[in-house]
C-alpha atoms as a PDB file:
ATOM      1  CA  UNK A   1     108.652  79.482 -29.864  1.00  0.00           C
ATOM      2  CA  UNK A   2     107.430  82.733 -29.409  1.00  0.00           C
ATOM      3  CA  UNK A   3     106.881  84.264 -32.502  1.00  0.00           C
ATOM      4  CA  UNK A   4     103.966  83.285 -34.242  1.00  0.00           C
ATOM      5  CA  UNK A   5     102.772  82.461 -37.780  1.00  0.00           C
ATOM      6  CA  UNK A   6     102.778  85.525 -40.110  1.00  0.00           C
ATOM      7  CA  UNK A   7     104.642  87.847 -37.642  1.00  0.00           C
ATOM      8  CA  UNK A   8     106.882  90.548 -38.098  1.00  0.00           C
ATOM      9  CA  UNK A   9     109.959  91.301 -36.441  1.00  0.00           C
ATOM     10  CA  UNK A  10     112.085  93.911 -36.011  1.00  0.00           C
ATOM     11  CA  UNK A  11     115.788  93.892 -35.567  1.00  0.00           C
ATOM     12  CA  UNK A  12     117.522  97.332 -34.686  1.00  0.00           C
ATOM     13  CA  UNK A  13     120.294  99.126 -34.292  1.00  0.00           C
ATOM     14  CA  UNK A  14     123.963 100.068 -34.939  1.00  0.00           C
ATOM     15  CA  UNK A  15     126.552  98.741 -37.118  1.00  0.00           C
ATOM     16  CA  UNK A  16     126.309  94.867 -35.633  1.00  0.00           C
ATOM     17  CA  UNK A  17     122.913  94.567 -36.315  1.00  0.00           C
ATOM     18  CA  UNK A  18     123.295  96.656 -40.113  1.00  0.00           C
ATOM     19  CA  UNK A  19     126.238  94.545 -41.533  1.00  0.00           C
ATOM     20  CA  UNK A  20     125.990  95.913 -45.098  1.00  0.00           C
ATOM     21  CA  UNK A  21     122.415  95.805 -45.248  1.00  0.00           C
ATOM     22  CA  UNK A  22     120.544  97.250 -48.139  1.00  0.00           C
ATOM     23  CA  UNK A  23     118.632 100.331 -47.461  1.00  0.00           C
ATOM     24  CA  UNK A  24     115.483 101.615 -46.582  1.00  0.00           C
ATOM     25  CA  UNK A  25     114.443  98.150 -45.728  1.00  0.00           C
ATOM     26  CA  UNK A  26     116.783  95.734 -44.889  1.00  0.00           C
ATOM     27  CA  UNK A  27     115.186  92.044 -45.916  1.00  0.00           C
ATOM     28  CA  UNK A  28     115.308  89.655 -49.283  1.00  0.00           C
ATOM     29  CA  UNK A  29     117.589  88.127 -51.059  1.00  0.00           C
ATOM     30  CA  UNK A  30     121.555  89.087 -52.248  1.00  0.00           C
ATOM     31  CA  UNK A  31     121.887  90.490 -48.775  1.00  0.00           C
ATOM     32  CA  UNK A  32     119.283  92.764 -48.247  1.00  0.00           C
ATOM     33  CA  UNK A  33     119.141  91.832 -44.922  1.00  0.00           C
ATOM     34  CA  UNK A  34     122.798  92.131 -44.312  1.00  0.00           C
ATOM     35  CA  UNK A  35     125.304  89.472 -43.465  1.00  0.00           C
ATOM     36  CA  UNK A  36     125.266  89.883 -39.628  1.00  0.00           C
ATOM     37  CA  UNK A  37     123.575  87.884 -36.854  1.00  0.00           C
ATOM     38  CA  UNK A  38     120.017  89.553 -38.204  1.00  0.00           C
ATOM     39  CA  UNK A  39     120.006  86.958 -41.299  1.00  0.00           C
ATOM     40  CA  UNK A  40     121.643  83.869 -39.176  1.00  0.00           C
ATOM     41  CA  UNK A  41     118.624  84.916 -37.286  1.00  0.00           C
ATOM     42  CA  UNK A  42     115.991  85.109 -40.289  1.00  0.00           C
ATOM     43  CA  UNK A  43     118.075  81.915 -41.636  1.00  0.00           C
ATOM     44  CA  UNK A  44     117.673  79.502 -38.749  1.00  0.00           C
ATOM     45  CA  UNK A  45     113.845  80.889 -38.450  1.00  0.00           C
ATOM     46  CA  UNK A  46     113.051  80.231 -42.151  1.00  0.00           C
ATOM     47  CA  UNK A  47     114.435  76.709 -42.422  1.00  0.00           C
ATOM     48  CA  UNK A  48     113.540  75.391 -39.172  1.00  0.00           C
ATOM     49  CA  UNK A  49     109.905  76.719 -39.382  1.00  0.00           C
ATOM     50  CA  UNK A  50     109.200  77.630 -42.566  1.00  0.00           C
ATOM     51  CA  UNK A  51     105.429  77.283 -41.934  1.00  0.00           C
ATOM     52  CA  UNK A  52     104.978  80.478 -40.049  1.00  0.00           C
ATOM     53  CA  UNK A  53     106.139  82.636 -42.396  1.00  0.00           C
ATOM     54  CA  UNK A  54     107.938  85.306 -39.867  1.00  0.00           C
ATOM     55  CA  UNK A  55     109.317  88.399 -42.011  1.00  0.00           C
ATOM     56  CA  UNK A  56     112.303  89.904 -40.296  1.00  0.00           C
ATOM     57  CA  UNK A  57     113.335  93.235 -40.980  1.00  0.00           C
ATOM     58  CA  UNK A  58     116.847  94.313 -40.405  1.00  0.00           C
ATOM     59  CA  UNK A  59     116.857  98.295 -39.442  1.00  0.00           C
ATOM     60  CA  UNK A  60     120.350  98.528 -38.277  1.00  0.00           C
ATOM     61  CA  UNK A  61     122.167 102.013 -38.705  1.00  0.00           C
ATOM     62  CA  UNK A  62     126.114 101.723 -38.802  1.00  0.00           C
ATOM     63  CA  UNK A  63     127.501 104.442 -36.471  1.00  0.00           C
ATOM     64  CA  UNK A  64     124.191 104.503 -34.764  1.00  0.00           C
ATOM     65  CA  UNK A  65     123.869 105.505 -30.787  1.00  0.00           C
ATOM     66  CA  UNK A  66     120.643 105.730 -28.891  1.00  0.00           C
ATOM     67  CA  UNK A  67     120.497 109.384 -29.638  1.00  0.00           C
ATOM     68  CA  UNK A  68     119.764 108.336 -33.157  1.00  0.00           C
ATOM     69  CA  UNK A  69     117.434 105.358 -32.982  1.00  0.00           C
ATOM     70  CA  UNK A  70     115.156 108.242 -31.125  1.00  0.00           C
ATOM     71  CA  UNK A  71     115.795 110.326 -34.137  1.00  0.00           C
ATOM     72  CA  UNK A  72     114.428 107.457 -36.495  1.00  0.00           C
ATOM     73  CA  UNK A  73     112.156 106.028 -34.287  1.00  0.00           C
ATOM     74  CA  UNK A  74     108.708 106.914 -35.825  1.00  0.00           C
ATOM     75  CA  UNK A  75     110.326 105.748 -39.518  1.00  0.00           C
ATOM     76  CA  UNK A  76     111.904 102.720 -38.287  1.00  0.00           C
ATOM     77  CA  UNK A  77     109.755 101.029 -35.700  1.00  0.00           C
ATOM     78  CA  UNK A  78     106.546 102.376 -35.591  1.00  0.00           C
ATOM     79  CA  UNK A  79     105.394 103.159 -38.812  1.00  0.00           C
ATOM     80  CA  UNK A  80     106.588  99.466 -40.254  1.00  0.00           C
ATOM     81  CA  UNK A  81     104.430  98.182 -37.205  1.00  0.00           C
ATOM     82  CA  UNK A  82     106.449  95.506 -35.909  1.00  0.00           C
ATOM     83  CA  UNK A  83     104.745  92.131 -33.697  1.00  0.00           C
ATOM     84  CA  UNK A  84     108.235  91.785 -32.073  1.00  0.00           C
ATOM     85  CA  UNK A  85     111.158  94.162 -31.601  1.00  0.00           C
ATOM     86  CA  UNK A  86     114.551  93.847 -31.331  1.00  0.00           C
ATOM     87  CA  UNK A  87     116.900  96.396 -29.761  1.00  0.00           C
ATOM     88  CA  UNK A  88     120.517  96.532 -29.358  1.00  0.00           C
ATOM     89  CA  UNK A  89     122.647  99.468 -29.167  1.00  0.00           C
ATOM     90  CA  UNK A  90     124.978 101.236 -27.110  1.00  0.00           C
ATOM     91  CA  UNK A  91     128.403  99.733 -28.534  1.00  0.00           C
ATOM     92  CA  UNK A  92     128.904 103.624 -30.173  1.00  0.00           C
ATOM     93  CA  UNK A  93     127.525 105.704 -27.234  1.00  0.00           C
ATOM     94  CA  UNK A  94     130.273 104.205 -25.318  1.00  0.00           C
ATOM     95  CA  UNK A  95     133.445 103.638 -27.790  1.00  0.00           C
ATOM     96  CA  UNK A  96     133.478 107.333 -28.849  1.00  0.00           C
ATOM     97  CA  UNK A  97     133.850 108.464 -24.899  1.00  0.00           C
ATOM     98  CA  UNK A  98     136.996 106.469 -26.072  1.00  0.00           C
ATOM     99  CA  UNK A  99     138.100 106.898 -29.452  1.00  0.00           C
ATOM    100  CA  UNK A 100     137.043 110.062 -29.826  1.00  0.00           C
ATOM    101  CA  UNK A 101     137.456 111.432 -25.663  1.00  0.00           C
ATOM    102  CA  UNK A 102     137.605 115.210 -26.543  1.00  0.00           C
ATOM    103  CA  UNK A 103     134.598 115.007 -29.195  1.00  0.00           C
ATOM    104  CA  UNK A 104     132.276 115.331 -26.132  1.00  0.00           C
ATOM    105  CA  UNK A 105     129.302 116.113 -28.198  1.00  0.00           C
ATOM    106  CA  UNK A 106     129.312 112.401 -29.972  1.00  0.00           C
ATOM    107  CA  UNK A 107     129.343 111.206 -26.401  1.00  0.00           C
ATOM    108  CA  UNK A 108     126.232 109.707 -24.716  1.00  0.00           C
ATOM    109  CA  UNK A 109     126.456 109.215 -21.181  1.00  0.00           C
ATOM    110  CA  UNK A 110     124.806 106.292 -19.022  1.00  0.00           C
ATOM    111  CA  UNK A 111     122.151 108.800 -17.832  1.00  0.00           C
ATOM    112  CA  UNK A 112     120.779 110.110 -21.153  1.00  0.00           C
ATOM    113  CA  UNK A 113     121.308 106.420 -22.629  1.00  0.00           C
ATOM    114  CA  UNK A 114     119.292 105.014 -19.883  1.00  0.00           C
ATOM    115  CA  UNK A 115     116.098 107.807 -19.992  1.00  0.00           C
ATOM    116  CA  UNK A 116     116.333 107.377 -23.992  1.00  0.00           C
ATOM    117  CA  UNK A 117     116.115 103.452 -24.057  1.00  0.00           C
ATOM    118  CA  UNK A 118     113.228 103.632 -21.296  1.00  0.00           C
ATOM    119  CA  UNK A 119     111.535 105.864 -23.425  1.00  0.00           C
ATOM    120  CA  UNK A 120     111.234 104.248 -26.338  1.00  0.00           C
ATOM    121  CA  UNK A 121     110.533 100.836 -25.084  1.00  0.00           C
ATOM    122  CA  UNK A 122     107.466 102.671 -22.739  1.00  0.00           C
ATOM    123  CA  UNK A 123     106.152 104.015 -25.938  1.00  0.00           C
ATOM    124  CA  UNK A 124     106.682 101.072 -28.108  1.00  0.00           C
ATOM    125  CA  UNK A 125     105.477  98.548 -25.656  1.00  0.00           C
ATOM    126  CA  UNK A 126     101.787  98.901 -26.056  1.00  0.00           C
ATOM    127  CA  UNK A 127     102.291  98.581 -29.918  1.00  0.00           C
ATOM    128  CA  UNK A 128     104.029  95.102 -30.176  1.00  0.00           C
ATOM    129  CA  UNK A 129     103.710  91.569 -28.870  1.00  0.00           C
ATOM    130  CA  UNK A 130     106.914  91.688 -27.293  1.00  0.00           C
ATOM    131  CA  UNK A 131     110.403  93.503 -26.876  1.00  0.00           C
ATOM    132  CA  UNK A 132     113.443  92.033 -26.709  1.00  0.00           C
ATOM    133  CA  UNK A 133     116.433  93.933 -25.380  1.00  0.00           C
ATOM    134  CA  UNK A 134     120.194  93.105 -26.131  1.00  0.00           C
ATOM    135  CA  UNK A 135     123.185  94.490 -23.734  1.00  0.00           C
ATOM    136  CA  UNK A 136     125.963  96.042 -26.218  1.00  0.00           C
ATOM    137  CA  UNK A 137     129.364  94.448 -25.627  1.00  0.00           C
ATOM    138  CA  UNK A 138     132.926  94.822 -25.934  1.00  0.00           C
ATOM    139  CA  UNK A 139     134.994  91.265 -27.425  1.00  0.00           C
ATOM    140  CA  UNK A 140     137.676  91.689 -24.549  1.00  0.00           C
ATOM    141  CA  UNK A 141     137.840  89.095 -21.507  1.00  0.00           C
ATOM    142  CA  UNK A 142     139.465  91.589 -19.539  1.00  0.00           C
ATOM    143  CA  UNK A 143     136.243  93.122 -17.251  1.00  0.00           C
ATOM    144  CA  UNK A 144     139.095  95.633 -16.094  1.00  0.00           C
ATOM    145  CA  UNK A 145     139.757  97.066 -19.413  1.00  0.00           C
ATOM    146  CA  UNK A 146     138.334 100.567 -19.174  1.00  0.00           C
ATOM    147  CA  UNK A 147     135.692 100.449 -22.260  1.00  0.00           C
ATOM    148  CA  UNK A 148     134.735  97.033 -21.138  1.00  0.00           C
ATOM    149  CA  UNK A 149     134.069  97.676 -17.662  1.00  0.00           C
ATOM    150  CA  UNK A 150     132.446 101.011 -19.365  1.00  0.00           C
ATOM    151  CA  UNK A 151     130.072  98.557 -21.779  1.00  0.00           C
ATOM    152  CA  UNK A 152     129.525  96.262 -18.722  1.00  0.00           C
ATOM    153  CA  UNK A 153     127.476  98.938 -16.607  1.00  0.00           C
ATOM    154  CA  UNK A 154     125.892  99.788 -20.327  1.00  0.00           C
ATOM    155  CA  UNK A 155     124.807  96.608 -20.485  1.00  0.00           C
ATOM    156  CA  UNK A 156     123.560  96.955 -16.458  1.00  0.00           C
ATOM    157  CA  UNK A 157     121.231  99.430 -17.745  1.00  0.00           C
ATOM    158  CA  UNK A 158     119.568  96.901 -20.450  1.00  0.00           C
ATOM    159  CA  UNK A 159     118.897  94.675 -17.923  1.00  0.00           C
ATOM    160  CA  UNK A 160     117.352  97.131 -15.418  1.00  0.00           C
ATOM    161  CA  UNK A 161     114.816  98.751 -18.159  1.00  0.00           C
ATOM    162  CA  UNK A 162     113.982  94.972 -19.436  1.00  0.00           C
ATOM    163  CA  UNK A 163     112.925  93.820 -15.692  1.00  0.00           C
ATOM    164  CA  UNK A 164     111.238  97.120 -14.861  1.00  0.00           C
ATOM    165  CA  UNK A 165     109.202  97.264 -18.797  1.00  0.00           C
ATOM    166  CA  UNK A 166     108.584  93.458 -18.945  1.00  0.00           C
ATOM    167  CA  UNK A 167     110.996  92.118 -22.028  1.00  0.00           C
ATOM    168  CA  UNK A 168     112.717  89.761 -23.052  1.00  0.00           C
ATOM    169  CA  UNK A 169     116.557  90.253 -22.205  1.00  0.00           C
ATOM    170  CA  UNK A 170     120.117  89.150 -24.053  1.00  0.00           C
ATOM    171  CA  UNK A 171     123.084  89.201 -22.257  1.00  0.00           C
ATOM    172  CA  UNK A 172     124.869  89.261 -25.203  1.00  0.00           C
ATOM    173  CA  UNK A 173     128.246  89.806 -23.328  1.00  0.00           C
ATOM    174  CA  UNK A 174     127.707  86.685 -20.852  1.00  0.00           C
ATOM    175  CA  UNK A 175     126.973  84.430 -24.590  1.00  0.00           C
ATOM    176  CA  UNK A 176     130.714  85.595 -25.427  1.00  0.00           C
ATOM    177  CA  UNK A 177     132.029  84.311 -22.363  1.00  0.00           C
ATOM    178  CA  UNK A 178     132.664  80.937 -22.931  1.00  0.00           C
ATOM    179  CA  UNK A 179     133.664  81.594 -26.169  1.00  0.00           C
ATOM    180  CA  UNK A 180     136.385  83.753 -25.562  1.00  0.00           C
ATOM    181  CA  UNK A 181     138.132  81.354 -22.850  1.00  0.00           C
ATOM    182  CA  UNK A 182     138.928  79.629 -25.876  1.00  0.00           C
ATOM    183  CA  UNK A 183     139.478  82.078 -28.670  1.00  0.00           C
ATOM    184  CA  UNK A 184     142.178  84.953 -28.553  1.00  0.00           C
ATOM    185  CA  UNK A 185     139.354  88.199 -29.091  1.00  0.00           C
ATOM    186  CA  UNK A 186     141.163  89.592 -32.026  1.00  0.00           C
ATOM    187  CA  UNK A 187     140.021  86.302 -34.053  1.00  0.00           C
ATOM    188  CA  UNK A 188     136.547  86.844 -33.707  1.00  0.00           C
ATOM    189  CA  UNK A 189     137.222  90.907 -34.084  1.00  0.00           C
ATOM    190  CA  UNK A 190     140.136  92.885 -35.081  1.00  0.00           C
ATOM    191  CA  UNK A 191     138.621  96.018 -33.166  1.00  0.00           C
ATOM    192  CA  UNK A 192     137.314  93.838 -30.474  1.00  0.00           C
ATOM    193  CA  UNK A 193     133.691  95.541 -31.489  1.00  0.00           C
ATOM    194  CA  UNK A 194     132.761  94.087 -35.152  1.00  0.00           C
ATOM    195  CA  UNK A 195     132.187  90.319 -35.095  1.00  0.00           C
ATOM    196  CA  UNK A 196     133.113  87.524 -37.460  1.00  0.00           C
ATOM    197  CA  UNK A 197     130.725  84.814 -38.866  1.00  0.00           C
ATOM    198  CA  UNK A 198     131.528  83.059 -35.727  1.00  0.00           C
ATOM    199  CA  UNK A 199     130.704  86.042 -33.069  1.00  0.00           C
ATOM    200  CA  UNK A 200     127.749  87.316 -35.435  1.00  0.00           C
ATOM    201  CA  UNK A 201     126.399  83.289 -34.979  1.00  0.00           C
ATOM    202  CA  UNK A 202     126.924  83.509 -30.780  1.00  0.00           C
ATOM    203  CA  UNK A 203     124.835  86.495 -31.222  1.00  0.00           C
ATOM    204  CA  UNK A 204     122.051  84.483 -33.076  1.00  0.00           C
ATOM    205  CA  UNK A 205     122.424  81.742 -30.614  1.00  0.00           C
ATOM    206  CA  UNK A 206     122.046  83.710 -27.625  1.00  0.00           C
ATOM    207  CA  UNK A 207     118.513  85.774 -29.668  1.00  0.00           C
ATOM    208  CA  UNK A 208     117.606  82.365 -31.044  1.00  0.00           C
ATOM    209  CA  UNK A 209     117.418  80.943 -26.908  1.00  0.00           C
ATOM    210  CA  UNK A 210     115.828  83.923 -25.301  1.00  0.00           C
ATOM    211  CA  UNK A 211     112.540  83.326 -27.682  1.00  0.00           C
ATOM    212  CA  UNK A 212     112.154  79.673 -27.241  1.00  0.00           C
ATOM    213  CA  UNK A 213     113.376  78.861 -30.562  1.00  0.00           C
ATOM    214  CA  UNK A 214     114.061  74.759 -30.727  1.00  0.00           C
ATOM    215  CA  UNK A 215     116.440  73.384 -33.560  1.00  0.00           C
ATOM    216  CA  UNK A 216     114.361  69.915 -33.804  1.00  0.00           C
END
């Protein structure tokens, strides 16, 4: 398992990752952390090594694009010094070029996503252990639906800055896969964008594998 005794990690970004967390500092008890996949996370680290003593931190922002994790960046990554990072965003900067398609200001378009995530992970890298990168994703089977096929090339972009920067990558659309030849997508969202229990724990799962975590 990757992360090591007394280590720090970071979890960030938009209303997935937030789920009701308690602010500034998302972490401790009666939900601090929130209720998302960050504590199944935290959850499945404390019990199943409880030893190492890893502190995660839950920084999620609900409503949150890229545009504003740059905006918080210095607060909310670098100055808690983080050994590991999470990152995953992107869900926003592509449903408002949908629910809100004449609002063009709240839009953020592939290119400015793309230079934005690069940039931070470039100037975060040196800082941290390691960086793992999550695509954003859309809870619809359909890869022809317009915002999915939108949140697929999103999520092409994740996976092009983790190979070029060295981290960690979650195809957190591909861990939904199998899952949704099985279950209708409203059940595990109404809005096809904020999870239940069960979609917050594929989440976990799919984190959980990607940084060697074993459940014996």
């Amino acid at each position: 398992m990757l992360l090591q005794k007394g280590e720090k990690l970071i979890m960030i970004g938009d209303s997935i990752t937030d789920c009701e967390r308690k602010h500034p500092y998302g972490e401790g008890l009666f939900a601090g952390i929130g209720k998302g996949y960050v504590s199944l996370v935290d959850a499945f680290l404390q019990s199943t090594y409880p030893e190492k003593g890893i502190r995660v931190i839950n920084m999620g922002n609900s409503g949150n694009t890229i545009r504003d994790l740059k905006e918080r960046w210095a607060t909310d990554v670098e100055h808690l010094k983080p050994d590991w990072l999470s990152i995953m965003i992107g869900i926003n900067d592509v449903w408002r070029q949908y629910d809100q398609p004449t609002i063009r200001e709240s839009h953020v378009y592939s290119e400015e996503y793309e230079a934005t995530l690069r940039e931070l992970v470039l100037r975060t890298k040196p800082q941290v252990k390691g960086i793992v990168l999550m695509t954003p994703f859309y809870i619809e089977p359909n890869r022809e639906d317009a915002m999915r096929k939108t949140m697929d090339e999103y999520g092409e972009i994740v996976k092009r800055v983790a190979e070029e920067c060295d981290c960690l990558f979650v195809d957190t659309q591909a861990a939904f896969e199998p899952v949704l030849r099985e279950i209708y997508p409203a059940t595990l969202a109404w809005d096809r964008v904020h999870p239940s229990v069960v979609g917050h724990m594929v989440i976990a799962k799919a984190f959980l594998a990607t940084i060697g975590f074993s459940y014996f």
